[in-house]
PDB file of N, CA and C in Angstrom:
ATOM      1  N   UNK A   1      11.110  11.529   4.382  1.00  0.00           N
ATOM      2  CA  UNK A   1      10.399  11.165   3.182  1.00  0.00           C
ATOM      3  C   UNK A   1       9.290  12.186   2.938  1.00  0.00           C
ATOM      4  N   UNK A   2       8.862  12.450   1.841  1.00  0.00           N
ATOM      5  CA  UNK A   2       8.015  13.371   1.273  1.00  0.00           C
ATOM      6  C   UNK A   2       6.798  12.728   1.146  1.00  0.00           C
ATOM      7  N   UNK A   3       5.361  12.785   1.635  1.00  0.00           N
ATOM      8  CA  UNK A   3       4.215  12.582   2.022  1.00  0.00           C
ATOM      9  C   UNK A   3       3.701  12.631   0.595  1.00  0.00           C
ATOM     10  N   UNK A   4       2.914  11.952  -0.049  1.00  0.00           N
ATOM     11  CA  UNK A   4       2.158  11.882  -1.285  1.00  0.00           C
ATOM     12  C   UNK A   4       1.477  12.613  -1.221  1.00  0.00           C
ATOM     13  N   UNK A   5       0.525  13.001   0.073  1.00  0.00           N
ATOM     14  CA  UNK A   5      -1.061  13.387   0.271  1.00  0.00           C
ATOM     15  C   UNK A   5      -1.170  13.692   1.969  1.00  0.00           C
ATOM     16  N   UNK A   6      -2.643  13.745   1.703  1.00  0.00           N
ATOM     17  CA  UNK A   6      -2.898  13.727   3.281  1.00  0.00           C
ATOM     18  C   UNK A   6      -4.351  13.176   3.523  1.00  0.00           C
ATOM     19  N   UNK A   7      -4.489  12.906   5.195  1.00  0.00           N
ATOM     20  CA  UNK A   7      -6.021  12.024   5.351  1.00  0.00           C
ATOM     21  C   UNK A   7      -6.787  13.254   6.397  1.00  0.00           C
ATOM     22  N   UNK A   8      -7.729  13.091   6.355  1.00  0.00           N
ATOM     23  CA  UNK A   8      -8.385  13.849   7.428  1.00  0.00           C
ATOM     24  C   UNK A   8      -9.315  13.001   8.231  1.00  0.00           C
ATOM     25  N   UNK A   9      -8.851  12.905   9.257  1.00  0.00           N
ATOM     26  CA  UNK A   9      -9.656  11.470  10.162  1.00  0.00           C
ATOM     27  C   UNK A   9     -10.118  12.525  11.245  1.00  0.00           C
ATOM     28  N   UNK A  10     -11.682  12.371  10.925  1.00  0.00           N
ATOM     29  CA  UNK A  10     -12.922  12.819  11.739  1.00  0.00           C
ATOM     30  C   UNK A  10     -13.674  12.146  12.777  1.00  0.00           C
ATOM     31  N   UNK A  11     -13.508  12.601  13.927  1.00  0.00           N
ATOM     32  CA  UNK A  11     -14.501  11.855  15.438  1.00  0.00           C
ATOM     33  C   UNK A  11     -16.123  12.346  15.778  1.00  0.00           C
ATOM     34  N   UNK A  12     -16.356  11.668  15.992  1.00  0.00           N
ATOM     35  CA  UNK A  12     -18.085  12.700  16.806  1.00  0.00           C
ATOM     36  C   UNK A  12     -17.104  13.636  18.228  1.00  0.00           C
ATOM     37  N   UNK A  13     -16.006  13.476  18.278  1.00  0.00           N
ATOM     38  CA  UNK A  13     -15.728  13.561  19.594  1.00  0.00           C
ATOM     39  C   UNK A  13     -15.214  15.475  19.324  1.00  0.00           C
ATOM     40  N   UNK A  14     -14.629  15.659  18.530  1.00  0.00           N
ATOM     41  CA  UNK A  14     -13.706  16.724  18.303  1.00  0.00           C
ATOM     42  C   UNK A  14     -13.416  16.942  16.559  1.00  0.00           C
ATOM     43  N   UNK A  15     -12.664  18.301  16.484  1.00  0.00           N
ATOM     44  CA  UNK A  15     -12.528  18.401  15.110  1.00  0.00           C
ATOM     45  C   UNK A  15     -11.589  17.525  14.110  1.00  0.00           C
ATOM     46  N   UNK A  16     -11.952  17.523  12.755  1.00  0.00           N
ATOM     47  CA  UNK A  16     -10.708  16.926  12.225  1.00  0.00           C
ATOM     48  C   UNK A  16      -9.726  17.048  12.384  1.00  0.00           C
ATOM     49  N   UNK A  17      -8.864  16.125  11.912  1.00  0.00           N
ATOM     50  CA  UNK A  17      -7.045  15.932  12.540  1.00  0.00           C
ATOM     51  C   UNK A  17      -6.340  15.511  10.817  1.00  0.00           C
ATOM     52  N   UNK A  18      -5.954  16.611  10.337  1.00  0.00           N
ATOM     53  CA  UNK A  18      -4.984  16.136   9.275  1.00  0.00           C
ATOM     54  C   UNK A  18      -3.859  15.635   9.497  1.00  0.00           C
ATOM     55  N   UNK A  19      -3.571  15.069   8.777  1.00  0.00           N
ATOM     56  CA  UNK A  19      -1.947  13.789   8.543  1.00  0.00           C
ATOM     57  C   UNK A  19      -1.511  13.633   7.246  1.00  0.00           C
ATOM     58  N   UNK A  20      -0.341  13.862   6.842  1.00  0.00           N
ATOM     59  CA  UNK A  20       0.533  13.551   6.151  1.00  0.00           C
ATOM     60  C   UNK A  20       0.405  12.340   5.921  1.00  0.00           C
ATOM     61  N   UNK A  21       0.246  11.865   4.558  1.00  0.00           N
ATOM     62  CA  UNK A  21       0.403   9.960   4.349  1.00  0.00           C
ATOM     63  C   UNK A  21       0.848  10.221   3.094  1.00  0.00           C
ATOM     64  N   UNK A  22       1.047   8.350   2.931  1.00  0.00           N
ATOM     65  CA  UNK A  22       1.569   7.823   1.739  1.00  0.00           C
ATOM     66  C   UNK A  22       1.146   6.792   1.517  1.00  0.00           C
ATOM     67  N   UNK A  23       1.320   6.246   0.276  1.00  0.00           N
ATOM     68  CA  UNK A  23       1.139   4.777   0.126  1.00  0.00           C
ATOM     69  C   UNK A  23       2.272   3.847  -0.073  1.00  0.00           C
ATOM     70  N   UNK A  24       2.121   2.498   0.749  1.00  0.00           N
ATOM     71  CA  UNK A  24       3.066   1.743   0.569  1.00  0.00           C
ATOM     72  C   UNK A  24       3.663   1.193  -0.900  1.00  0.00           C
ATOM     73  N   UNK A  25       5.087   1.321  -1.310  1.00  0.00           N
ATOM     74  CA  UNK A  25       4.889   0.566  -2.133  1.00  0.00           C
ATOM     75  C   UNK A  25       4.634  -0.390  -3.125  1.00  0.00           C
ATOM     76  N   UNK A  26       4.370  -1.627  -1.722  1.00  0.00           N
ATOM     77  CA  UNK A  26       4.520  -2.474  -2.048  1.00  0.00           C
ATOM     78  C   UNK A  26       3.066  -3.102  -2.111  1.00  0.00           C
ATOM     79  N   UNK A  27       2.455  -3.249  -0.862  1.00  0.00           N
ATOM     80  CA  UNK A  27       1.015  -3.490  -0.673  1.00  0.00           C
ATOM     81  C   UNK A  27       0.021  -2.457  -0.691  1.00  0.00           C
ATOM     82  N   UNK A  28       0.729  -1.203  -1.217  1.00  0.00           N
ATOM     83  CA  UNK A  28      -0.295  -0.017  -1.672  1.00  0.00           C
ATOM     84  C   UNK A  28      -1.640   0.240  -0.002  1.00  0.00           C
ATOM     85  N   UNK A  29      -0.774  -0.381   1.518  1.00  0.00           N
ATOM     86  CA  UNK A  29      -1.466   0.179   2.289  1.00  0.00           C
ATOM     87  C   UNK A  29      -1.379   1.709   2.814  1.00  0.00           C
ATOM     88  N   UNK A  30      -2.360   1.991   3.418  1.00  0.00           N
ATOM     89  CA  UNK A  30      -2.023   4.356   3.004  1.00  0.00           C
ATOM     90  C   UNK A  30      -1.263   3.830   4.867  1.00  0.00           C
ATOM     91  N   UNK A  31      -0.587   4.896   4.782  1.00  0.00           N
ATOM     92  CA  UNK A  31       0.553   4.932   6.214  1.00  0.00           C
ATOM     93  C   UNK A  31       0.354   6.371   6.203  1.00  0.00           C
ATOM     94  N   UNK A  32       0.387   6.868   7.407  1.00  0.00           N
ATOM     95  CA  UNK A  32      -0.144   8.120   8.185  1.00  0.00           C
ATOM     96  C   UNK A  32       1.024   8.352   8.938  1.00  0.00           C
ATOM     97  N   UNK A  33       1.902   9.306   8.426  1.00  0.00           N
ATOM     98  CA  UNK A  33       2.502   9.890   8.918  1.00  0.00           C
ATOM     99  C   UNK A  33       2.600  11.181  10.687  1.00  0.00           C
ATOM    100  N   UNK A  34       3.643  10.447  11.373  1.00  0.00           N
ATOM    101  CA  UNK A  34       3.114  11.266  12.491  1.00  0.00           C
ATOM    102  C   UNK A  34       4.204  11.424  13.379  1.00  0.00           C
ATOM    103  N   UNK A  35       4.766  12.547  13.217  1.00  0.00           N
ATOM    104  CA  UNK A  35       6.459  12.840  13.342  1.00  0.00           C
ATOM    105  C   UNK A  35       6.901  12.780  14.799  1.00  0.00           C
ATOM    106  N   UNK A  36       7.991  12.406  15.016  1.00  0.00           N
ATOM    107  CA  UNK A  36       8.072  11.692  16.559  1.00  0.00           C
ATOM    108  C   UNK A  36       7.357  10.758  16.954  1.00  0.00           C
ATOM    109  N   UNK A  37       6.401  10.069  16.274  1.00  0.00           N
ATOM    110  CA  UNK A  37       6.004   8.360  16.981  1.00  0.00           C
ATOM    111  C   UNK A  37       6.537   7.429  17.100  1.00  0.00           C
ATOM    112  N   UNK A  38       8.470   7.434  16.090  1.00  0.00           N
ATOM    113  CA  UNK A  38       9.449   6.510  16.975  1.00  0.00           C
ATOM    114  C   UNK A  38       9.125   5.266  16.085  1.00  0.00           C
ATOM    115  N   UNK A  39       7.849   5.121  14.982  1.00  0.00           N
ATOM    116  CA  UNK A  39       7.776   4.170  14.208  1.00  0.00           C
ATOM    117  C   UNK A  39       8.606   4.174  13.041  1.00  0.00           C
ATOM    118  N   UNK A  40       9.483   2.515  13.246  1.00  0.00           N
ATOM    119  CA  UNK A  40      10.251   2.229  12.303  1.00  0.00           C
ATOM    120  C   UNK A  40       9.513   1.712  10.827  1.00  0.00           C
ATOM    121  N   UNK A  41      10.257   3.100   9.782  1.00  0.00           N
ATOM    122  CA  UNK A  41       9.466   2.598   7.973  1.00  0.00           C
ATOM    123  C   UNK A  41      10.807   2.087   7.334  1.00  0.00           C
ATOM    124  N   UNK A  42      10.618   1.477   6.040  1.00  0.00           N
ATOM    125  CA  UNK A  42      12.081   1.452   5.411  1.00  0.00           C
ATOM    126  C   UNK A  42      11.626   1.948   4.253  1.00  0.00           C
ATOM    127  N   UNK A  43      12.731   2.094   3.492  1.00  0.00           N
ATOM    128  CA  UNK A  43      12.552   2.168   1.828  1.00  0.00           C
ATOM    129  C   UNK A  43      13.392   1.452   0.737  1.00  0.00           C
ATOM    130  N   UNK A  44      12.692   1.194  -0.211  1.00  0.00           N
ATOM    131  CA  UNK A  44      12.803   0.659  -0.990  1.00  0.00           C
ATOM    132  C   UNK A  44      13.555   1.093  -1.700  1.00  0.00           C
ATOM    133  N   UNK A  45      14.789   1.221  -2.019  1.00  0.00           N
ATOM    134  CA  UNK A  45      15.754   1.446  -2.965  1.00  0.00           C
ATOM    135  C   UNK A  45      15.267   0.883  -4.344  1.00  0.00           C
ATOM    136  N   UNK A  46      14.546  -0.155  -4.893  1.00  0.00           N
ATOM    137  CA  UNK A  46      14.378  -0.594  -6.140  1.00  0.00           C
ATOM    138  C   UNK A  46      13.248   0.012  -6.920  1.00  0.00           C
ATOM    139  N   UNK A  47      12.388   0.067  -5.433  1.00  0.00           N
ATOM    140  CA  UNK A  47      11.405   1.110  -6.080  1.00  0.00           C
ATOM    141  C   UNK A  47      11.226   2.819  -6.036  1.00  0.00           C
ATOM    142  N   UNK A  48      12.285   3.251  -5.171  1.00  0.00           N
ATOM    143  CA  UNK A  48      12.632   4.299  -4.654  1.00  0.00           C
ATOM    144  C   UNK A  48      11.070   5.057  -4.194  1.00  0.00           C
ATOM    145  N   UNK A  49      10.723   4.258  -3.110  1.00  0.00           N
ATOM    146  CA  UNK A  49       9.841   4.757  -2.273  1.00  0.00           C
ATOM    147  C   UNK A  49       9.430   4.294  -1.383  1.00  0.00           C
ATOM    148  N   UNK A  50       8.690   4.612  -0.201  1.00  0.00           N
ATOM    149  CA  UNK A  50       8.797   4.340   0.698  1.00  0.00           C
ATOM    150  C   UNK A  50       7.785   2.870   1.032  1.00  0.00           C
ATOM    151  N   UNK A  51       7.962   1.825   2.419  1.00  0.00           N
ATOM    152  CA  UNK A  51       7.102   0.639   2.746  1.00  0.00           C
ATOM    153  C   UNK A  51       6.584   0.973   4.122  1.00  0.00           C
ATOM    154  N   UNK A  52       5.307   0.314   4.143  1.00  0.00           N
ATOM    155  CA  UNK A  52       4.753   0.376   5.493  1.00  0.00           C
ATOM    156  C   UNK A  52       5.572  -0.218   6.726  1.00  0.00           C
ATOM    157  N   UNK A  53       6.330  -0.554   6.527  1.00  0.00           N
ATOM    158  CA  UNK A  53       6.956  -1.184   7.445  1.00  0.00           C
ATOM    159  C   UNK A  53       7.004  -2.806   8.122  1.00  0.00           C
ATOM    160  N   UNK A  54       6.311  -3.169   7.053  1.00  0.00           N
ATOM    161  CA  UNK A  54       5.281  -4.705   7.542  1.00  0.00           C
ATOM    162  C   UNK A  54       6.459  -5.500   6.772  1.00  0.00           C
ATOM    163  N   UNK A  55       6.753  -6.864   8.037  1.00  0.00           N
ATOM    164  CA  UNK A  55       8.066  -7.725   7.838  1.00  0.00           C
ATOM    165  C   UNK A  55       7.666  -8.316   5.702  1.00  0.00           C
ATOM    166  N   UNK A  56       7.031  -8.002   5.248  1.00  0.00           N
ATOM    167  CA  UNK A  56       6.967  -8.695   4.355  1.00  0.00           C
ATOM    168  C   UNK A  56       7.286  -7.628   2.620  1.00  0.00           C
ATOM    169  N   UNK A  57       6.530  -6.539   3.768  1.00  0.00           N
ATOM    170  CA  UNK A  57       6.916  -5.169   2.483  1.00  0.00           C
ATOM    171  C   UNK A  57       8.753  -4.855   2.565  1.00  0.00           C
ATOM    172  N   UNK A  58       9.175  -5.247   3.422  1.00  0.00           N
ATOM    173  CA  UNK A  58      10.523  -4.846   4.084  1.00  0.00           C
ATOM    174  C   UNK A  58      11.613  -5.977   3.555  1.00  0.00           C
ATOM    175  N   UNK A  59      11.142  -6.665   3.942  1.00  0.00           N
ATOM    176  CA  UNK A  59      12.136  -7.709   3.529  1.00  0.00           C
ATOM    177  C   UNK A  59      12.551  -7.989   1.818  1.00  0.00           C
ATOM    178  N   UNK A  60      11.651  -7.896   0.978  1.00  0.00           N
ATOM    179  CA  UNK A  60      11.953  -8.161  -0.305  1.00  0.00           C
ATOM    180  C   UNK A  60      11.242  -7.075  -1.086  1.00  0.00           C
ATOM    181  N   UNK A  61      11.808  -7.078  -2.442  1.00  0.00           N
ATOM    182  CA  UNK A  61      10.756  -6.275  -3.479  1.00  0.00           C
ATOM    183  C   UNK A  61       9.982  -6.908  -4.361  1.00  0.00           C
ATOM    184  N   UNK A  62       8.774  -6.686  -4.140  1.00  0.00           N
ATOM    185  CA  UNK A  62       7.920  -6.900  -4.909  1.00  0.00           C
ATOM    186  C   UNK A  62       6.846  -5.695  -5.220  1.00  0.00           C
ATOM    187  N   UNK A  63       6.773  -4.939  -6.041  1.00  0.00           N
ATOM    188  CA  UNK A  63       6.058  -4.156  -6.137  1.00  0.00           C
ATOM    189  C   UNK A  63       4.415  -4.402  -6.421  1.00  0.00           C
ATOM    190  N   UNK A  64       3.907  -3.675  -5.848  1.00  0.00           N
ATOM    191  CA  UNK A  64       2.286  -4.176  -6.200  1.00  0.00           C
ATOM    192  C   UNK A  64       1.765  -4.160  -7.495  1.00  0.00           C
ATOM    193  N   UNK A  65       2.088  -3.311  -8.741  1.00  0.00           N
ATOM    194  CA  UNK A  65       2.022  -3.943 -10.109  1.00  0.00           C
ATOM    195  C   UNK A  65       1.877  -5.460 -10.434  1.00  0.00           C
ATOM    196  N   UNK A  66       3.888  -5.732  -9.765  1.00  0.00           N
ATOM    197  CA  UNK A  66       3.497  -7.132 -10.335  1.00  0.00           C
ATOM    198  C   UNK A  66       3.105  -8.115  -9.530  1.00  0.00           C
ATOM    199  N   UNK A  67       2.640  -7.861  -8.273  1.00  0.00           N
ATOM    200  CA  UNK A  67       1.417  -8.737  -8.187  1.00  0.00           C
ATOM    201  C   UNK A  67       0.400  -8.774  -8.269  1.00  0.00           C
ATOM    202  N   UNK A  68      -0.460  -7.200  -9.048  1.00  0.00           N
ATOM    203  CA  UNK A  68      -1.834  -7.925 -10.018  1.00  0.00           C
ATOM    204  C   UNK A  68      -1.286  -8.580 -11.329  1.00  0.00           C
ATOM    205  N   UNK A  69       0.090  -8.513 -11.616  1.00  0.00           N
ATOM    206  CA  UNK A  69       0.194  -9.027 -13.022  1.00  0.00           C
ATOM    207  C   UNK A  69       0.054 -10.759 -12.356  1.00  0.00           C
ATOM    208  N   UNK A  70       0.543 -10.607 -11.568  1.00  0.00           N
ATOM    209  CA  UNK A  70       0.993 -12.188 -11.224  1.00  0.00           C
ATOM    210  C   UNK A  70      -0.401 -13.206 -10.818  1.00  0.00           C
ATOM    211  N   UNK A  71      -1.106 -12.122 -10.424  1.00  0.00           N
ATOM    212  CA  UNK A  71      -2.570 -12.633  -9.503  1.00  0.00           C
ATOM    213  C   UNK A  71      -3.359 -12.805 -11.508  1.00  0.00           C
ATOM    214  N   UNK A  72      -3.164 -11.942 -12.012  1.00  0.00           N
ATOM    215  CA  UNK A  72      -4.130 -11.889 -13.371  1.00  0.00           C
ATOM    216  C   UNK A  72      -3.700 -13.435 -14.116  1.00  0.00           C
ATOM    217  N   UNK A  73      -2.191 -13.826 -14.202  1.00  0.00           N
ATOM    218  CA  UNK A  73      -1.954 -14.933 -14.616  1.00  0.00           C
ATOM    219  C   UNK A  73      -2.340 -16.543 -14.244  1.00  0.00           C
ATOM    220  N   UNK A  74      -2.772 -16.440 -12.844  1.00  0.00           N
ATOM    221  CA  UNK A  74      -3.335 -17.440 -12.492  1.00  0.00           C
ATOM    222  C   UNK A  74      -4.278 -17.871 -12.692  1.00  0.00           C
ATOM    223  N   UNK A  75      -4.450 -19.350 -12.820  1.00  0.00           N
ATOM    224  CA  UNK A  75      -6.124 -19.753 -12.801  1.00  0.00           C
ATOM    225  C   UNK A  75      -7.038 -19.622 -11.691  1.00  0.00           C
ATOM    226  N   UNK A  76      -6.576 -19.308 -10.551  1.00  0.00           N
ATOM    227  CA  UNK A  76      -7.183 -19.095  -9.252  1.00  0.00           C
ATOM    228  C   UNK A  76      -7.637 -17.970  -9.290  1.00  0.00           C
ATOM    229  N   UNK A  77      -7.354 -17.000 -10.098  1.00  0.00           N
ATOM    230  CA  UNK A  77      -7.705 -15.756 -10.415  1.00  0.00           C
ATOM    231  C   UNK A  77      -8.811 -15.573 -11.110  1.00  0.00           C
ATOM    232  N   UNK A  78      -9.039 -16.245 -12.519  1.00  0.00           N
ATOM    233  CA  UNK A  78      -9.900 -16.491 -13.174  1.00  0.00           C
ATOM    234  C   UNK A  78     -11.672 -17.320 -12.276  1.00  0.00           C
ATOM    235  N   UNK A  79     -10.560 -17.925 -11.788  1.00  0.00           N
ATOM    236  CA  UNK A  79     -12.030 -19.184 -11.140  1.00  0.00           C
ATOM    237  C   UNK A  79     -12.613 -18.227 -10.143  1.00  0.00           C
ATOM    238  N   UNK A  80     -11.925 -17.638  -9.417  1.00  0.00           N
ATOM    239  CA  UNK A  80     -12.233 -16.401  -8.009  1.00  0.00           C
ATOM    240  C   UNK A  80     -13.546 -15.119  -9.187  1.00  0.00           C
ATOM    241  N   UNK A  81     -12.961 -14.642 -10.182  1.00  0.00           N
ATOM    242  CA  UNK A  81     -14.014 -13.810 -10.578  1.00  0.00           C
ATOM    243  C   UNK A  81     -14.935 -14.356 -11.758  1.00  0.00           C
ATOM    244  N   UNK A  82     -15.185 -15.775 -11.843  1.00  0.00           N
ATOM    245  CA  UNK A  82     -15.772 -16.271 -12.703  1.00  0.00           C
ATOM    246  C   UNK A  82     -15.772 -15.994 -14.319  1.00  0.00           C
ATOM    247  N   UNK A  83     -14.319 -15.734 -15.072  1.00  0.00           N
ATOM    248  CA  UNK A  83     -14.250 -15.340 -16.494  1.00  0.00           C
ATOM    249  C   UNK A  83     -14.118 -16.092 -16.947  1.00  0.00           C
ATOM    250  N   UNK A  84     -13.739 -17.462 -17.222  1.00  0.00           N
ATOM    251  CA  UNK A  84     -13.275 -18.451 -17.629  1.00  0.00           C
ATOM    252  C   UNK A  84     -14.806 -18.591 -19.382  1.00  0.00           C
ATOM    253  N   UNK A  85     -14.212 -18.614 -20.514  1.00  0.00           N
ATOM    254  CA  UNK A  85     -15.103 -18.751 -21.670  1.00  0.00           C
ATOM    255  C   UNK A  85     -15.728 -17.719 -22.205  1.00  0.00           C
ATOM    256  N   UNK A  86     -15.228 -16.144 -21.193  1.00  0.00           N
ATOM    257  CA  UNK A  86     -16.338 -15.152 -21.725  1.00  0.00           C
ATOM    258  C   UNK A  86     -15.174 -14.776 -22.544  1.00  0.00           C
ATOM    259  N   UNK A  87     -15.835 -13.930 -23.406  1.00  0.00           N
ATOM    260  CA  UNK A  87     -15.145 -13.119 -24.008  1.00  0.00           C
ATOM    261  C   UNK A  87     -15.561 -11.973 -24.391  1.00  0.00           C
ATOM    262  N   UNK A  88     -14.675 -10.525 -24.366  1.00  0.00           N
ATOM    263  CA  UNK A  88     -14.606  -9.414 -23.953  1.00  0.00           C
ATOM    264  C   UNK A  88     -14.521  -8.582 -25.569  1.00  0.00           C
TER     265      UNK A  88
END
């Protein structure tokens, strides 16, 4: 898979260490690529890109779009950031 980007993760201990990453598709967590660590990723054929590997990004598609669309439709959503009567 082809790396979006990259991170540079800095220690007091020693110099920076660049890495190849991406973001999940699904839960948009960044995954750090690190060749030969033997960690199993999958991909997403629907979204044609790659998942962190987490039983929940893996198992089904749901892309992270539509779950802010889905989170925006709720009233639990509304009550959580207090909008309820304003208007914009």
């Amino acid at each position: 898979m082809k790396p979006m980007g990259y991170i540079s993760i800095s220690g007091p201990d020693g110099p920076p260490v660049e890495r190849d990453a991406y973001l999940c598709c699904h839960c948009q967590r960044m995954v750090v690529v690190v060749p030969g660590s033997g960690k199993q990723r999958s991909w997403c054929f629907m979204c044609n890109a790659g998942t962190c590997g987490a039983k929940g990004c893996s198992s089904r598609c749901l892309p992270f779009e539509a779950r802010l669309e889905a989170m925006e439709g709720t009233r639990k959503f509304y009550k959580n950031m207090d909008l309820r009567g304003k208007k914009f």
